[in-house]
Every structure is written in structure tokens, then in C-alpha cells.
N, C-alpha and C. Protein backbone atom coordinates (compact mmCIF):
# COMPACT_ATOMS: atom_id res chain seq x y z
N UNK A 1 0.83 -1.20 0.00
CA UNK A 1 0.00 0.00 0.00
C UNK A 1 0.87 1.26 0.00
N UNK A 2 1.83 1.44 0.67
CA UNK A 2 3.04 2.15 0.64
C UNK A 2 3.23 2.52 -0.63
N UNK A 3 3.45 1.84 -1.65
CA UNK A 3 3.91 2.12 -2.65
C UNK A 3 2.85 2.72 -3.46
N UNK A 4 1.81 2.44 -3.22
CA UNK A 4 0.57 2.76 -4.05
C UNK A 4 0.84 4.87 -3.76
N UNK A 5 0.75 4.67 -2.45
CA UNK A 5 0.43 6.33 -1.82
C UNK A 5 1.56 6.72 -2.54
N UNK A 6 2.98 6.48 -2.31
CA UNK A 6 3.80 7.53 -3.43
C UNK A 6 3.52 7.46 -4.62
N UNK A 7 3.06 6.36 -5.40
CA UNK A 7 2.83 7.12 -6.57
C UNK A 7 1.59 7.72 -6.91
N UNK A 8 0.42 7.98 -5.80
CA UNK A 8 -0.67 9.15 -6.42
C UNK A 8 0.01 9.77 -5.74
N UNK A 9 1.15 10.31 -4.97
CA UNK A 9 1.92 11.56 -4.44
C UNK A 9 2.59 12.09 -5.56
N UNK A 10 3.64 10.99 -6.36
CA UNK A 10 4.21 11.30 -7.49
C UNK A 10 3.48 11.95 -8.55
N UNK A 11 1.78 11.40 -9.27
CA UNK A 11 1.49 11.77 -9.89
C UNK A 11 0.57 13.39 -10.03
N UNK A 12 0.17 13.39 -8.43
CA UNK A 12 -0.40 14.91 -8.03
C UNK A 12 0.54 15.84 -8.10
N UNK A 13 1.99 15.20 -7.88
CA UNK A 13 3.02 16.50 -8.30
C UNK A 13 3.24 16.62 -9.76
N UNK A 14 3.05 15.48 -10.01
CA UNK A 14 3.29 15.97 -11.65
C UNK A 14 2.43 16.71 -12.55
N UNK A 15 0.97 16.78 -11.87
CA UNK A 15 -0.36 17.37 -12.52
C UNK A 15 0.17 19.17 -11.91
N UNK A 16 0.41 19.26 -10.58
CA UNK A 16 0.75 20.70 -10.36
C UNK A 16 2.05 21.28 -11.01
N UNK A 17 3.04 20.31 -11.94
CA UNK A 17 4.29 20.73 -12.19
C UNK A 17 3.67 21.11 -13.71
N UNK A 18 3.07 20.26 -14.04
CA UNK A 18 2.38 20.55 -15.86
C UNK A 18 1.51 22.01 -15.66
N UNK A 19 0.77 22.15 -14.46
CA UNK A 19 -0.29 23.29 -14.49
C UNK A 19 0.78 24.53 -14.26
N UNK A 20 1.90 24.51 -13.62
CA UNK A 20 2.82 25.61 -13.20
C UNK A 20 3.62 26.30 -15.02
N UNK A 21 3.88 25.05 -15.45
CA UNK A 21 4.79 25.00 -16.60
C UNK A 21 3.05 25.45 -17.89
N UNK A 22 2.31 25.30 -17.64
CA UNK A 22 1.36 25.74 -18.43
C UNK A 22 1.34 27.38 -18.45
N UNK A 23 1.06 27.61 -17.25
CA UNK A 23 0.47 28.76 -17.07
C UNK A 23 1.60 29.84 -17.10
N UNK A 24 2.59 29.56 -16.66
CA UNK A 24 4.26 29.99 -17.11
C UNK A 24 4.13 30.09 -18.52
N UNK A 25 4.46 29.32 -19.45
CA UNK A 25 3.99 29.21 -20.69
C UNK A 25 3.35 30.24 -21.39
N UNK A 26 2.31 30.57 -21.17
CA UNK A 26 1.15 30.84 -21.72
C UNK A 26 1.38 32.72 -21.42
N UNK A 27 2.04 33.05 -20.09
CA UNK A 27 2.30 34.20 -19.97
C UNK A 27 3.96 34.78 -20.46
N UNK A 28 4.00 33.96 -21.08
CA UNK A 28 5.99 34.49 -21.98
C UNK A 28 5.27 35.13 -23.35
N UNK A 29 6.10 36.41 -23.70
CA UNK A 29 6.02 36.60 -24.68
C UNK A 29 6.24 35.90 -25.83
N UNK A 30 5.37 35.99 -26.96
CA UNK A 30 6.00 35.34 -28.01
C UNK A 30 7.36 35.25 -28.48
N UNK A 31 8.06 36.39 -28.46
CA UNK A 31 9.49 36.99 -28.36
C UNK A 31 10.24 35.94 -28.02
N UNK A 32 9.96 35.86 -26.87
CA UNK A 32 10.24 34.61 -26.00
C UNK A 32 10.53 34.01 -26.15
N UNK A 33 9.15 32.97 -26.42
CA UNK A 33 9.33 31.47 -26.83
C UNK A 33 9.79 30.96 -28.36
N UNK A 34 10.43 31.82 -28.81
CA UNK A 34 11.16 31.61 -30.30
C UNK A 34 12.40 30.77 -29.48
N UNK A 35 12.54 29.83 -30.58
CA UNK A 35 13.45 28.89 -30.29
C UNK A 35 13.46 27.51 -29.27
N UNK A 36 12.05 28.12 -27.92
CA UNK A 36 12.06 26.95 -26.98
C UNK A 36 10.89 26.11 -27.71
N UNK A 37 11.42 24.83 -27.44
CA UNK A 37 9.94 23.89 -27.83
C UNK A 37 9.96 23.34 -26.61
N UNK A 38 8.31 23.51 -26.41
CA UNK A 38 7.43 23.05 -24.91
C UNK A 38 6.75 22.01 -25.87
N UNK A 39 7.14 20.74 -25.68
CA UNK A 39 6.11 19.32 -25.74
C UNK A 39 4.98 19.21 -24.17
N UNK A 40 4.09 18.55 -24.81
CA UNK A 40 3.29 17.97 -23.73
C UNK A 40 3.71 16.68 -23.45
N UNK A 41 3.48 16.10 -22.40
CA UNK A 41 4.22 14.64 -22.06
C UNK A 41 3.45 13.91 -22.68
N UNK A 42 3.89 12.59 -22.86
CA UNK A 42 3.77 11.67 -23.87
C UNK A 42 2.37 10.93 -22.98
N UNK A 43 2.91 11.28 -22.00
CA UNK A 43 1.40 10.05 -20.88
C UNK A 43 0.21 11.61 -20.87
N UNK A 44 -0.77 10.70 -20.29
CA UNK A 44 -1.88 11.88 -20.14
C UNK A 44 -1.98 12.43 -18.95
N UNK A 45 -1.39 13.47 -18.46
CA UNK A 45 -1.50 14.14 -17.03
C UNK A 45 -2.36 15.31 -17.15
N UNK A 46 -3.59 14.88 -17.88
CA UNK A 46 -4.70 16.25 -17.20
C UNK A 46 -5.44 15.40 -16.11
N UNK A 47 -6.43 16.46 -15.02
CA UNK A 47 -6.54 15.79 -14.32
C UNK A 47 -7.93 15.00 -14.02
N UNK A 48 -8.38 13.73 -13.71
CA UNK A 48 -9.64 12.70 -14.01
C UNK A 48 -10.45 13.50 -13.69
């Protein structure tokens, strides 16, 4: 069971690390983001 709880610990941090890196994102100038490429992760971390 132990192991179960870290990983919905692991994955609730990863839903607040995608929403941080979103919303970061979204407020950079275009200027900006010339040159960076932001992928979305390959697994589905929006949240159920």
C-alpha cells in the first residue's frame, strides 16, 4: 500500500508541475518562446 500512496503523491506533483509549466507558458512573450519547444508529455496528465 506504501507504494501505491507515493505514486498518487508522485502523480499529483506531476499534474501541479504541468499546471505551473502551463500557465508559465502561456504568460511568456511570443518573443520569447522563439526557439524553446514546450512538448506535452507523452502520458496523459490532465486531471480525471
Amino acid at each position: 500500500m506504501f507504494e501505491y500512496e507515493l505514486a498518487e503523491e508522485a502523480l499529483q506533483d506531476a499534474h501541479e508541475t504541468v499546471k505551473i509549466i502551463r500557465a508559465h507558458w502561456a504568460q511568456m512573450p511570443p518573443k520569447l518562446r522563439t526557439g524553446i519547444k514546450f512538448e506535452e508529455p507523452e502520458i496523459d496528465l490532465r486531471e480525471p
